[in-house]
Protein backbone atom coordinates (compact mmCIF):
# COMPACT_ATOMS: atom_id res chain seq x y z
CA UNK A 1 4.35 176.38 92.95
CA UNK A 2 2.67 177.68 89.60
CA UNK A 3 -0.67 177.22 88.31
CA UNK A 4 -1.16 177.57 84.56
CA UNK A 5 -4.58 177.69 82.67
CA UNK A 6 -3.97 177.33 78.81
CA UNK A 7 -6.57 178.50 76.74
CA UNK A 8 -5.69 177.81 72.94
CA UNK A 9 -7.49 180.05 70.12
CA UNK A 10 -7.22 178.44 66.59
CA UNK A 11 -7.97 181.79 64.42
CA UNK A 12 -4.59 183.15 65.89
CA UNK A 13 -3.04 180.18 65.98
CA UNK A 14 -2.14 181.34 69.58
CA UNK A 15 -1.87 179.57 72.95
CA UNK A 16 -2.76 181.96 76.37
CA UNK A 17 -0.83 180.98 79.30
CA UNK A 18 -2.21 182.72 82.40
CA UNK A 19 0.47 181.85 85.09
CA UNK A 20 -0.59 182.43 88.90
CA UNK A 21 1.17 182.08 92.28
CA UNK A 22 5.32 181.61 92.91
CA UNK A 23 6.94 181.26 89.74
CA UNK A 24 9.65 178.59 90.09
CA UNK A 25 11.66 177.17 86.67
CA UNK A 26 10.84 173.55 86.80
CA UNK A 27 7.30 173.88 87.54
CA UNK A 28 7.09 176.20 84.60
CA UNK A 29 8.63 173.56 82.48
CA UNK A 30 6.66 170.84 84.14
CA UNK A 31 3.24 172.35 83.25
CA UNK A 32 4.72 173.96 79.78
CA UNK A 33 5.15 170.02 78.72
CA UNK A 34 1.81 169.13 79.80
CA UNK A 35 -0.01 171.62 77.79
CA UNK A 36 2.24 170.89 74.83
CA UNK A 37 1.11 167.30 75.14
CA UNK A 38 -2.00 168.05 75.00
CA UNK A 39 -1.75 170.69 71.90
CA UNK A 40 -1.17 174.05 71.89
CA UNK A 41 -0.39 176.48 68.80
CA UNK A 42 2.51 178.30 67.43
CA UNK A 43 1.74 182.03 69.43
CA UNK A 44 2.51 181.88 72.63
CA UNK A 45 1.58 184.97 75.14
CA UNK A 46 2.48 185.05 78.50
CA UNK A 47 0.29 186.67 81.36
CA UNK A 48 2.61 187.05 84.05
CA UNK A 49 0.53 189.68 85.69
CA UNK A 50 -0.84 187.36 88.81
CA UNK A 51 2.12 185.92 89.43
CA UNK A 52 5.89 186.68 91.47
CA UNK A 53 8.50 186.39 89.66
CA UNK A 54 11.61 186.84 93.04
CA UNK A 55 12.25 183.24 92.44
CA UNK A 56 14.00 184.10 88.74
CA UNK A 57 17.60 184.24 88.55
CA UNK A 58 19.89 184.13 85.03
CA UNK A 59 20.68 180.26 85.83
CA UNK A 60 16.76 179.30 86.31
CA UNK A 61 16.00 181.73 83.05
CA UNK A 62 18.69 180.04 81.38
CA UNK A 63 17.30 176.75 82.50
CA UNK A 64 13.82 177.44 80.82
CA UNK A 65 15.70 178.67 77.45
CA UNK A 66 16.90 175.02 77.33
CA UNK A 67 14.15 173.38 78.34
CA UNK A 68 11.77 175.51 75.63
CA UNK A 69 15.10 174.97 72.41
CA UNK A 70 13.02 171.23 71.93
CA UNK A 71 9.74 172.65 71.37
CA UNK A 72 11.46 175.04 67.96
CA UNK A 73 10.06 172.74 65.67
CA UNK A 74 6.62 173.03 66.86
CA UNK A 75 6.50 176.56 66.55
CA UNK A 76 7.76 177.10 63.18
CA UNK A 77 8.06 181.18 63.06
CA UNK A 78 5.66 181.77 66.16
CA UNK A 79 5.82 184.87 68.37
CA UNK A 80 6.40 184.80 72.26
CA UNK A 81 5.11 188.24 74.07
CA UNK A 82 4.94 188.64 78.02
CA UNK A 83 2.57 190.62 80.15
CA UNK A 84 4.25 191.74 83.03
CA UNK A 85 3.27 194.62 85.64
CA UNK A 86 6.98 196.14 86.77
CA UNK A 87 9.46 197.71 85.28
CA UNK A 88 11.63 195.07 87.59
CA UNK A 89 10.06 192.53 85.70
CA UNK A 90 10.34 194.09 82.14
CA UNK A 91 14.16 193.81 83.08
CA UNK A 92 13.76 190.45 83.99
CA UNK A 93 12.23 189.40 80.74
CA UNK A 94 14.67 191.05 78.40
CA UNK A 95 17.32 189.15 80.09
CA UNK A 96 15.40 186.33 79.24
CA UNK A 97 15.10 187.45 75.36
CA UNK A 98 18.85 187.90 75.21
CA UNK A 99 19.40 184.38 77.13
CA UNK A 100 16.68 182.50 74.40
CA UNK A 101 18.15 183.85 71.52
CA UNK A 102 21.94 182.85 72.56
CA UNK A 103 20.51 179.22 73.19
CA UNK A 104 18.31 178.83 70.16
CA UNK A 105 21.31 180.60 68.18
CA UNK A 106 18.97 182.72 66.36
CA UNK A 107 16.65 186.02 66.79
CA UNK A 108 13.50 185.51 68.10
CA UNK A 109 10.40 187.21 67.67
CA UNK A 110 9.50 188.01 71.70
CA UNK A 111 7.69 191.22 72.94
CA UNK A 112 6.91 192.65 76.51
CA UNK A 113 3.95 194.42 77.39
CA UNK A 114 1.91 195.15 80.23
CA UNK A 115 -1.78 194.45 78.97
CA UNK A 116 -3.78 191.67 77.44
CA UNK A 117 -5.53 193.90 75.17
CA UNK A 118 -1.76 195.45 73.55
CA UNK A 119 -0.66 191.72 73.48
CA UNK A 120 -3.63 191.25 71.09
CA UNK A 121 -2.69 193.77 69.09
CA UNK A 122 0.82 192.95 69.05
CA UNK A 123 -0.18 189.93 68.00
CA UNK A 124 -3.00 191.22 65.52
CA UNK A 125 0.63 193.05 63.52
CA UNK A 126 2.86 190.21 63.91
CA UNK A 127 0.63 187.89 61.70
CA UNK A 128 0.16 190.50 58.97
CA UNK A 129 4.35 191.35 58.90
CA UNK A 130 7.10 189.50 58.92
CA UNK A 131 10.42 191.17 58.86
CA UNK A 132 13.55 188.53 57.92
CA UNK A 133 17.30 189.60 57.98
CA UNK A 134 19.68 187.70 55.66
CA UNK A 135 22.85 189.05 55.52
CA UNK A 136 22.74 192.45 54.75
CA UNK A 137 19.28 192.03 53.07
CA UNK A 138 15.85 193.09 55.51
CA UNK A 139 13.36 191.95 53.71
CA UNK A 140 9.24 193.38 54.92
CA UNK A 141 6.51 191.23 53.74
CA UNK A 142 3.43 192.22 54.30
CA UNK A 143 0.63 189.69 53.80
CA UNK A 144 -3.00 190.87 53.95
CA UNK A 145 -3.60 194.08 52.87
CA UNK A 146 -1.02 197.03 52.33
CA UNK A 147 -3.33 200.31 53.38
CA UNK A 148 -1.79 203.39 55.22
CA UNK A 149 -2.40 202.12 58.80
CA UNK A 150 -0.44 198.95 57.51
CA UNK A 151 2.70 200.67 56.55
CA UNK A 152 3.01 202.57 59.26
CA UNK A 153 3.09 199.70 61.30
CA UNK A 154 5.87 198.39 59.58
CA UNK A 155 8.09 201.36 59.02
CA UNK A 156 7.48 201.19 63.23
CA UNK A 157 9.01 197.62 62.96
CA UNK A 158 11.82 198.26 60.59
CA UNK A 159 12.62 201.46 63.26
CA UNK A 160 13.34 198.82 65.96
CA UNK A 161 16.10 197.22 63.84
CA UNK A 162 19.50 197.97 65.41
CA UNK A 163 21.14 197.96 61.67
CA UNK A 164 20.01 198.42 58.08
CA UNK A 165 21.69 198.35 54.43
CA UNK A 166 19.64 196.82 52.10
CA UNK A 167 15.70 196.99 52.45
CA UNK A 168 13.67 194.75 50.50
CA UNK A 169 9.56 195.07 50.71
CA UNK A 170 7.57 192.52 49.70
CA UNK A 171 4.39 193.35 48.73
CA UNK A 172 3.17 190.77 46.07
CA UNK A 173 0.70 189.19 48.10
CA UNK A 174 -1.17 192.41 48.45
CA UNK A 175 -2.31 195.54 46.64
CA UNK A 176 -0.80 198.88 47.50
CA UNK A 177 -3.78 201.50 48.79
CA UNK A 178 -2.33 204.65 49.28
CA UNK A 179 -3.71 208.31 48.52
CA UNK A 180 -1.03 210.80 47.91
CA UNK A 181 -1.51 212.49 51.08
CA UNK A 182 -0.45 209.49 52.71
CA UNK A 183 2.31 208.87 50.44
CA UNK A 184 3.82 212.12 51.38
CA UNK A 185 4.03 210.90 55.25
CA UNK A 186 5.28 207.96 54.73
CA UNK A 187 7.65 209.34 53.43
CA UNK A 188 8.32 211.73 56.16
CA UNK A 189 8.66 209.10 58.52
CA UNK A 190 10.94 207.41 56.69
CA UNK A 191 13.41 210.07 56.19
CA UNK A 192 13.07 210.88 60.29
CA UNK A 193 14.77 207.22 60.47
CA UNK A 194 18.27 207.95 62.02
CA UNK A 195 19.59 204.53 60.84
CA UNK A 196 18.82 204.54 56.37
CA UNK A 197 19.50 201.63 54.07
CA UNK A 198 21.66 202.34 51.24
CA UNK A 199 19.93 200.76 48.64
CA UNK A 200 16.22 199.84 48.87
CA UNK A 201 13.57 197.96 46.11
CA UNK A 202 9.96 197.12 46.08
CA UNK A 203 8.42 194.14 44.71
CA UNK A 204 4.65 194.42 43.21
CA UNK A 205 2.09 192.72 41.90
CA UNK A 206 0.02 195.24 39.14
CA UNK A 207 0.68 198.55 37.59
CA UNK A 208 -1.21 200.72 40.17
CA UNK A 209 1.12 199.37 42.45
CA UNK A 210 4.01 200.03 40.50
CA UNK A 211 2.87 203.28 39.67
CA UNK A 212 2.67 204.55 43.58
CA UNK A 213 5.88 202.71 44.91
CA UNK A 214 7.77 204.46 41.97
CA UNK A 215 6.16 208.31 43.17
CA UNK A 216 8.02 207.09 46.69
CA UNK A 217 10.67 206.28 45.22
CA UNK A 218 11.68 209.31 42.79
CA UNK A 219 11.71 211.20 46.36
CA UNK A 220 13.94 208.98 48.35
CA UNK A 221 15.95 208.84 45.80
CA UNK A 222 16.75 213.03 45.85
CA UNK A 223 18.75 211.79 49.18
CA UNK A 224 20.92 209.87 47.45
CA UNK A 225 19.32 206.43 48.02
CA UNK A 226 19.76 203.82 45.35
CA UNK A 227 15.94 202.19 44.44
CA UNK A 228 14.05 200.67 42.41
CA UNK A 229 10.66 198.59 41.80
CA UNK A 230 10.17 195.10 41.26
CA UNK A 231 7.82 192.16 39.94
CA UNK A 232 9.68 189.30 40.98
CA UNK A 233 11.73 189.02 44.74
CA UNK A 234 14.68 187.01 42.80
CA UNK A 235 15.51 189.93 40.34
CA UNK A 236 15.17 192.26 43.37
CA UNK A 237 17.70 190.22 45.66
CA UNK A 238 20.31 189.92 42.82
CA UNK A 239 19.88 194.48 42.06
CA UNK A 240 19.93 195.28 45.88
CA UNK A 241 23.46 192.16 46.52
CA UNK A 242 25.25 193.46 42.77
CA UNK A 243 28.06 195.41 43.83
């Protein structure tokens, strides 16, 4: 049977669950609802790295997809990432992923990993991007500061995405800090994409802004992509959905 130690860290609205021993599903549930009684937040990251996992199967990983669909609402948009030591157990977890999201009927945000310390900073990026599909529209908010480091990280995300059409970035929480240099790869590692939207706009918040995003622009649009810049998201949803 399982041992769990929760340790709950407010800041990052994040919950640490440091599993130990025999994994076995309803223990994992069992000591899942006690913490959750007790409080824990909307993060979740799962150290599986003192524990053995042989006990898994698809039914018992199924099983804990259930059991975890009631606790949705306390999560809101929360992230789940695992810490695992094996490629065995990498495999393991995936087939979790793809289990979750057919019960919860929706894409979840869930990462593997194989340290504490890139948890953290897969955590660190999570709560400074969100990336939403709706229909053919991927929209990329970033929310605390839009330097070069910050793009990068997610024009990493956006690579990830299986499918793209229309690419929406939402950047009017934040004030766009690029030098030209950086600009230029960017924009490099944009066009190295394989998979390219067809029609892409920016949304910002002042004329610097502006300014920048429409220098990136006038380039991607030499390959034949339709863009444009924004100052409000519901003018840019109608330009990137007219036909």
């Amino acid at each position: 049977m399982p041992s769990v130690n929760v340790t709950n860290n407010k800041l990052q609205e994040s919950s640490l669950f440091e599993v130990f021993g025999e994994i076995e599903s309803k223990a994992l549930i069992s000591a899942f609802d006690d913490y959750k009684n007790r409080g824990i937040e909307r993060n979740h990251i799962w150290n599986f790295t003192e524990s053995d996992m042989h006990l898994l199967d698809m039914d018992k990983l199924n099983s804990v997809a259930e059991a975890f669909k009631s606790y949705d609402h306390l999560r809101e948009d929360g992230i789940t990432i695992v810490i695992v030591r094996s490629e065995a157990e990498q495999i393991l977890m995936k087939l979790y992923s793809t289990l979750s999201q057919t019960v919860h009927k929706r894409e979840l945000p869930f990462f593997i990993c194989n340290s504490i310390l890139e948890a953290e900073a897969l955590l660190y990026r999570y709560q400074n991007i969100r990336i939403v599909t709706d229909g053919p529209v991927t929209e990329v908010k970033i929310l605390q500061s839009a330097k070069f480091e910050d793009i990068k990280i997610a024009l990493a995300e956006v690579e990830k995405l299986p499918s793209l059409d229309l690419l929406l970035w939402d950047l009017l929480d934040v004030s766009l800090e690029l030098e030209q240099t950086e600009n230029v790869q960017i924009l490099s590692k944009a066009k190295s994409r394989p998979i390219q939207p067809t029609r892409m706009a920016i949304c910002v918040r002042n004329k610097l802004s502006f300014g920048i995003s429409r220098m990136y622009l006038a380039h991607r649009e030499q390959e034949g992509l339709e863009t444009n810049v924004f100052e409000s998201l519901t003018t840019a949803r109608k330009w990137l959905l007219q036909p």
